[in-house]
Every structure is written in structure tokens, then in C-alpha cells.
C-alpha atoms as a PDB file:
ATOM      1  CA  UNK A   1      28.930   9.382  55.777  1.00  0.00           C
ATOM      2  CA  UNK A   2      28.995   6.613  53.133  1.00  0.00           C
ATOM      3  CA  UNK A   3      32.049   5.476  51.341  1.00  0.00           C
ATOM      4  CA  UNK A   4      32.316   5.753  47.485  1.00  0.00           C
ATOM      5  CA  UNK A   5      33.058   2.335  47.109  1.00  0.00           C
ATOM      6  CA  UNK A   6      29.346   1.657  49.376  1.00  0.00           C
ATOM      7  CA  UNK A   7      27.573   4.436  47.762  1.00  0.00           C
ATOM      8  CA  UNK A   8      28.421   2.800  44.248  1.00  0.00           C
ATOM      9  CA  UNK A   9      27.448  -0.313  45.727  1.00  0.00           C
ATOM     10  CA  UNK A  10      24.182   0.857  46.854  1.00  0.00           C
ATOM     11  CA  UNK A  11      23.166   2.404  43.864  1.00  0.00           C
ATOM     12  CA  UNK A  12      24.036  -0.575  42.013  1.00  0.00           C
ATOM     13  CA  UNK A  13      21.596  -2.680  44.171  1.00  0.00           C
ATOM     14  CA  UNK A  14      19.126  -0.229  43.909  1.00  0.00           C
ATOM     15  CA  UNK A  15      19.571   0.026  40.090  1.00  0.00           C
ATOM     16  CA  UNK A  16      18.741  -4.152  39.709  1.00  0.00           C
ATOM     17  CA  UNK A  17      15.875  -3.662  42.141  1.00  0.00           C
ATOM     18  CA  UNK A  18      14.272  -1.119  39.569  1.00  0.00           C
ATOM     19  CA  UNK A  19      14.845  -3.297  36.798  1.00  0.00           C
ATOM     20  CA  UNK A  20      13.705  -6.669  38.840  1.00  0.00           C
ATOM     21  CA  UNK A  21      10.743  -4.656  39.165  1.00  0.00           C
ATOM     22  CA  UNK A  22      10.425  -3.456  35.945  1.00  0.00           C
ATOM     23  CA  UNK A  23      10.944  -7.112  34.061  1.00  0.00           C
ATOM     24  CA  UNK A  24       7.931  -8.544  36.219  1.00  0.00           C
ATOM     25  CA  UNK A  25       9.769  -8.197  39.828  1.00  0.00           C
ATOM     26  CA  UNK A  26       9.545 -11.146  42.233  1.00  0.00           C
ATOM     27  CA  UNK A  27      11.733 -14.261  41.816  1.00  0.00           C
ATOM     28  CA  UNK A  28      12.346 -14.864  38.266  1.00  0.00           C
ATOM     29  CA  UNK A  29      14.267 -18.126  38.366  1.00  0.00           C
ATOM     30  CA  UNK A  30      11.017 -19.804  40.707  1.00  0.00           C
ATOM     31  CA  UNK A  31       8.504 -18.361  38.172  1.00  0.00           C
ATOM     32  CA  UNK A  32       9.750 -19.281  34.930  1.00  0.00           C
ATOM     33  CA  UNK A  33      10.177 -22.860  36.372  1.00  0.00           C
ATOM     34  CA  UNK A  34       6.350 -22.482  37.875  1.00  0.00           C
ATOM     35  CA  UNK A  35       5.229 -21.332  34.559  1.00  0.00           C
ATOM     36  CA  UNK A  36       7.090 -24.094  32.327  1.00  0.00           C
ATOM     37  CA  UNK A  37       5.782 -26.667  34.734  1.00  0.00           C
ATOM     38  CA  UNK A  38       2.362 -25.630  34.476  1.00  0.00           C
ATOM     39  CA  UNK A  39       2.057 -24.987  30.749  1.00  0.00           C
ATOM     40  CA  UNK A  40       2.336 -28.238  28.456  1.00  0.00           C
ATOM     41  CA  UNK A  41       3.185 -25.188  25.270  1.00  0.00           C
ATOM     42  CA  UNK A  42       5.708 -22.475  25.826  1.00  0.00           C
ATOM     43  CA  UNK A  43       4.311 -18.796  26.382  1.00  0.00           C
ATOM     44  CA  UNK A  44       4.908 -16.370  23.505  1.00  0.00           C
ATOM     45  CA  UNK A  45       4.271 -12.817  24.532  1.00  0.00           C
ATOM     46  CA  UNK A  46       2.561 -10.129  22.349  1.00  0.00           C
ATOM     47  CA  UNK A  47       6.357  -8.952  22.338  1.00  0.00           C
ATOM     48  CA  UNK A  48       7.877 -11.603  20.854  1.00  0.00           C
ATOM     49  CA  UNK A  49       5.018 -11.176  17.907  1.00  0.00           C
ATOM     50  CA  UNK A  50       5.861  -7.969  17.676  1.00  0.00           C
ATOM     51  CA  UNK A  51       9.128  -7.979  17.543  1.00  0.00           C
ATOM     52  CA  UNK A  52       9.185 -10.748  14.689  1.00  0.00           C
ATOM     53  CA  UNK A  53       6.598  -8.429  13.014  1.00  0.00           C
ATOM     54  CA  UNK A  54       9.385  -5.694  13.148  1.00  0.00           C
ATOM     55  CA  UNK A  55      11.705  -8.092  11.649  1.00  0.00           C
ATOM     56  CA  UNK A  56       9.634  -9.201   8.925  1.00  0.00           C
ATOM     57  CA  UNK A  57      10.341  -7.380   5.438  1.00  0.00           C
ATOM     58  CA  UNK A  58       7.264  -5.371   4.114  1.00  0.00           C
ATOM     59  CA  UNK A  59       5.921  -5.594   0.806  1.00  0.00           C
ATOM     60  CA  UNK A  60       5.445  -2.189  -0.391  1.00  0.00           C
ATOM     61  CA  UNK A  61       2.069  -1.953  -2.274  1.00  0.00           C
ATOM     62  CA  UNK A  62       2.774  -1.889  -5.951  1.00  0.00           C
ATOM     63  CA  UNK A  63       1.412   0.698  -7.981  1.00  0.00           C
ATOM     64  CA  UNK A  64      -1.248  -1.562 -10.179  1.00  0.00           C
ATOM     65  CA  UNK A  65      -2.209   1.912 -12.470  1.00  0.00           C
ATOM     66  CA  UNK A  66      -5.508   2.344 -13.296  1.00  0.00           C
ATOM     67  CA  UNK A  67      -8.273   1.197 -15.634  1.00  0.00           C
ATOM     68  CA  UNK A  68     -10.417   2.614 -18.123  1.00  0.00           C
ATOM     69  CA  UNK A  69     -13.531   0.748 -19.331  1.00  0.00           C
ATOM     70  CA  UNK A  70     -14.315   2.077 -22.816  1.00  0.00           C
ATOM     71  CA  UNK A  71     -17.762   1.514 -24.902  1.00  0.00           C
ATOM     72  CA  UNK A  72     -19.148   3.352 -27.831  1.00  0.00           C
ATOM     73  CA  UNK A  73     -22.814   3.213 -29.338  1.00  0.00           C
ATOM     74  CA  UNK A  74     -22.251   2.001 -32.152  1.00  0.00           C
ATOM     75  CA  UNK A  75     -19.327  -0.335 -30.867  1.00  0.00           C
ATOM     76  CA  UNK A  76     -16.319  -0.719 -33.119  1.00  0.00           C
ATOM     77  CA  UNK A  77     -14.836   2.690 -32.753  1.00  0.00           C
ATOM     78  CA  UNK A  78     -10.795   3.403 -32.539  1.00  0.00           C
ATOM     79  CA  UNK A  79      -9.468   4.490 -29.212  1.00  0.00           C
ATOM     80  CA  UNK A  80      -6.513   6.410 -29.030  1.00  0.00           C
ATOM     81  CA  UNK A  81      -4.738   7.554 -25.200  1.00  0.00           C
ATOM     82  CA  UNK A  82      -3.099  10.663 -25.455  1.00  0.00           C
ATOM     83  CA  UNK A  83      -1.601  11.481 -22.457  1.00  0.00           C
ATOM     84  CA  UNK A  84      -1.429  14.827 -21.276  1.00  0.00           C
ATOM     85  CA  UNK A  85       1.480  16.911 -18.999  1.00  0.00           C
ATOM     86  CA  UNK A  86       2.579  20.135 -17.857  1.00  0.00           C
ATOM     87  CA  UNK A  87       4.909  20.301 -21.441  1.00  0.00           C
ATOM     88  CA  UNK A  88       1.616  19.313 -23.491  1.00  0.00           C
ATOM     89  CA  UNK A  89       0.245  16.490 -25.204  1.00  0.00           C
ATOM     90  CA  UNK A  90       2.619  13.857 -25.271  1.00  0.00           C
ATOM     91  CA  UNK A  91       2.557  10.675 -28.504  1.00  0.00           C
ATOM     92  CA  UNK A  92      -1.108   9.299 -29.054  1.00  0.00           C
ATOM     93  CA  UNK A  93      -1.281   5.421 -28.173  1.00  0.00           C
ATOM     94  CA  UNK A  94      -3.692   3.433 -29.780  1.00  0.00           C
ATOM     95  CA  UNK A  95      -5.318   1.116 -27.750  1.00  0.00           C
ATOM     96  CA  UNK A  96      -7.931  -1.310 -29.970  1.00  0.00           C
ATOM     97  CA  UNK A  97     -11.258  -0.559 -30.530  1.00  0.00           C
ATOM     98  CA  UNK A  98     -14.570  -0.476 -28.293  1.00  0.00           C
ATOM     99  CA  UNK A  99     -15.807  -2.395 -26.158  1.00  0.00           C
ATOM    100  CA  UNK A 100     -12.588  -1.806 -24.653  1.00  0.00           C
ATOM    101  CA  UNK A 101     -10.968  -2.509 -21.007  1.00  0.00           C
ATOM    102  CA  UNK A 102      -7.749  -1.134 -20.960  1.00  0.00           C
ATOM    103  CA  UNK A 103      -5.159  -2.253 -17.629  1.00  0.00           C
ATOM    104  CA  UNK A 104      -2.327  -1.320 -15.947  1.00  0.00           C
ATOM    105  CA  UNK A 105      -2.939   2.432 -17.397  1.00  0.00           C
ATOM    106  CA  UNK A 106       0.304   4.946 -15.630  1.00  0.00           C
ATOM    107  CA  UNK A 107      -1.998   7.586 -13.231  1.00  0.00           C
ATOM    108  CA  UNK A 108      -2.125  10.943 -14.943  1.00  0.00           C
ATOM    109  CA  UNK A 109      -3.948  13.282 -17.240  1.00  0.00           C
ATOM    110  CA  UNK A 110      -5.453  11.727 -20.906  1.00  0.00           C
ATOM    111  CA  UNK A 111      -6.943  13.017 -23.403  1.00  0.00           C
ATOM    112  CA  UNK A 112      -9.244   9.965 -24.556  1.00  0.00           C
ATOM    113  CA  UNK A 113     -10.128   9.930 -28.573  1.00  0.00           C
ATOM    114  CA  UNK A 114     -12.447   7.635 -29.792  1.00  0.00           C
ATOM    115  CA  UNK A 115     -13.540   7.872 -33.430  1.00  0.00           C
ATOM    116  CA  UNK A 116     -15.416   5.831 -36.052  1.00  0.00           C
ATOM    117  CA  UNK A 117     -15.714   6.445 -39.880  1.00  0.00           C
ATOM    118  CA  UNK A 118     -19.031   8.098 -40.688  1.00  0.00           C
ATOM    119  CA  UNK A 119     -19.684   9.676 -37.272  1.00  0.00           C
ATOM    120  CA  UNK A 120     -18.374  13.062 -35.544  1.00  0.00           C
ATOM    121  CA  UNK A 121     -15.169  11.971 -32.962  1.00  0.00           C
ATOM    122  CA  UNK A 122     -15.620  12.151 -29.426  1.00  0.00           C
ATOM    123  CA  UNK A 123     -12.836  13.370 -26.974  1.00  0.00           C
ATOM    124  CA  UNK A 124     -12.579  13.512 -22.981  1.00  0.00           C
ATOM    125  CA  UNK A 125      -9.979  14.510 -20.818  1.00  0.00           C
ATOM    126  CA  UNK A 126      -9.708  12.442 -17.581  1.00  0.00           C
ATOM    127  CA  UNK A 127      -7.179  12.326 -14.589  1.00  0.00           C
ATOM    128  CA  UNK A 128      -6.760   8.847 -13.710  1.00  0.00           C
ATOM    129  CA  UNK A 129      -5.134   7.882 -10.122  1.00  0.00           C
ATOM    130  CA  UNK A 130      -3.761   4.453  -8.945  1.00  0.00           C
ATOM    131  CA  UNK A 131      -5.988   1.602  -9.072  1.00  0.00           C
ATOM    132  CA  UNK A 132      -8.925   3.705  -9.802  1.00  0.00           C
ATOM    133  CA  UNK A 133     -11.366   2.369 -12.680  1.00  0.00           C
ATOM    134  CA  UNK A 134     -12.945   5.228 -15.513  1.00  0.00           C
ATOM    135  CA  UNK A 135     -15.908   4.418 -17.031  1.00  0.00           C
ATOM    136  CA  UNK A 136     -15.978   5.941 -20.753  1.00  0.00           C
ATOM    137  CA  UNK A 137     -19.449   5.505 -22.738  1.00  0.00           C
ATOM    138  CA  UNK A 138     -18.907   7.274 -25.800  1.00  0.00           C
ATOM    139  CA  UNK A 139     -22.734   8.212 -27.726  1.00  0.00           C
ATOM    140  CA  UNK A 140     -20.984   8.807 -31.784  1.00  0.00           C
ATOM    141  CA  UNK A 141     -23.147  11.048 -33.837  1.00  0.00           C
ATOM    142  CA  UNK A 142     -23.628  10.289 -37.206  1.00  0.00           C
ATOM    143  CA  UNK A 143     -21.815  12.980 -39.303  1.00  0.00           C
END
């Protein structure tokens, strides 16, 4: 029969055995002096780079909104963004007149208006999502 004091010395032994064997086994002192005598650069592992990848700080992607490329034929017509949620129509914005690139739009539901004296208006409702680009051509009738 074994002793406590041996038994808890055996498993002890047999506990830095597994992890000898687990870090690489062998000799460890011998082979990181064979490895830093053969290698003019020190090693970096894949887990070092990971690790320091870990560490790094992430830069969330920032929402960039959307786009909407406007034109009318005949150019020079107002364009007013009315944007649209579940309580209605919320305050028209007027953006400029057409040709018309509009940036940095909040993702949601519009209600585009574009209008020019002398012709019928011309509306469309569009869902725009987060860095996604809407093309708009708007024909005016004369009316």
C-alpha cells in the first residue's frame, strides 16, 4: 500500500509529465537553447499572433447610411425626403434639386418627392439599408 504523502507525490510527478508532454515534451531547457542557437531571429508562434490579435481593440464598422442618386428629365426639379415610420410620415427635408447625390442618408423607409413647376410631381417610396446606393430617375410629365 502507498503512503498519502507518496501517492500525492506520485500524482504530482505524473501531473508535470502530462503537462511536459503537453507543452512540446522532451527537454525544454536543451531545446530552447538548440533553437536560439540555430535561428539568427527569434521564433514567434501563430499563438503569440493570436494572442496579440485578441488584445488588439476592434474597430466596430461604422454605420456610413446610405445613398440615393437622384436625376430628373428635365433636370432642375426640387427633391424633398420624407421619411416614413410605423407613427407615419415624419417632417419633409429638402434636399437641393436634381441631378442630385445625396450621402450619409439614416437606413429606413422614404417617401421621395421630386417636383418641378409646370410638370405633374413624382413620388416613390424606398427602404434604404446601410451603405446601400438607390438609384432615382424621375421621367416629369408636363402638366
Amino acid at each position: 500500500m502507498i503512503s498519502r504523502k507518496r501517492g500525492f507525490a506520485l500524482i504530482m510527478a505524473i501531473a508535470a509529465l502530462v503537462l511536459v508532454s503537453s507543452c512540446g515534451g522532451g527537454d525544454v531547457g536543451n531545446q530552447n537553447q538548440a533553437n536560439s542557437a540555430t535561428q539568427s531571429r527569434p521564433a514567434s508562434s501563430n499563438a503569440d499572433k493570436s494572442s496579440a490579435n485578441a488584445n488588439t481593440p476592434k474597430t466596430a464598422a461604422k454605420p456610413t447610411g446610405g445613398t440615393l442618386q437622384i436625376t430628373s428629365a428635365p433636370p432642375g426639379a426640387s427633391v424633398v425626403l420624407i421619411p416614413n415610420d410605423e407613427g407615419g410620415a415624419g417632417t419633409p427635408q429638402p434636399r437641393g434639386s436634381t441631378p442630385l447625390l445625396i450621402t450619409g442618408v439614416t437606413p429606413g423607409k422614404y417617401t421621395v418627392d421630386i417636383e418641378k413647376t409646370g410638370y405633374k410631381y413624382f413620388q416613390k417610396d424606398i427602404h434604404l439599408k446601410d451603405g446601400q446606393t438607390i438609384k432615382i430617375d424621375a421621367p416629369l410629365k408636363k402638366g
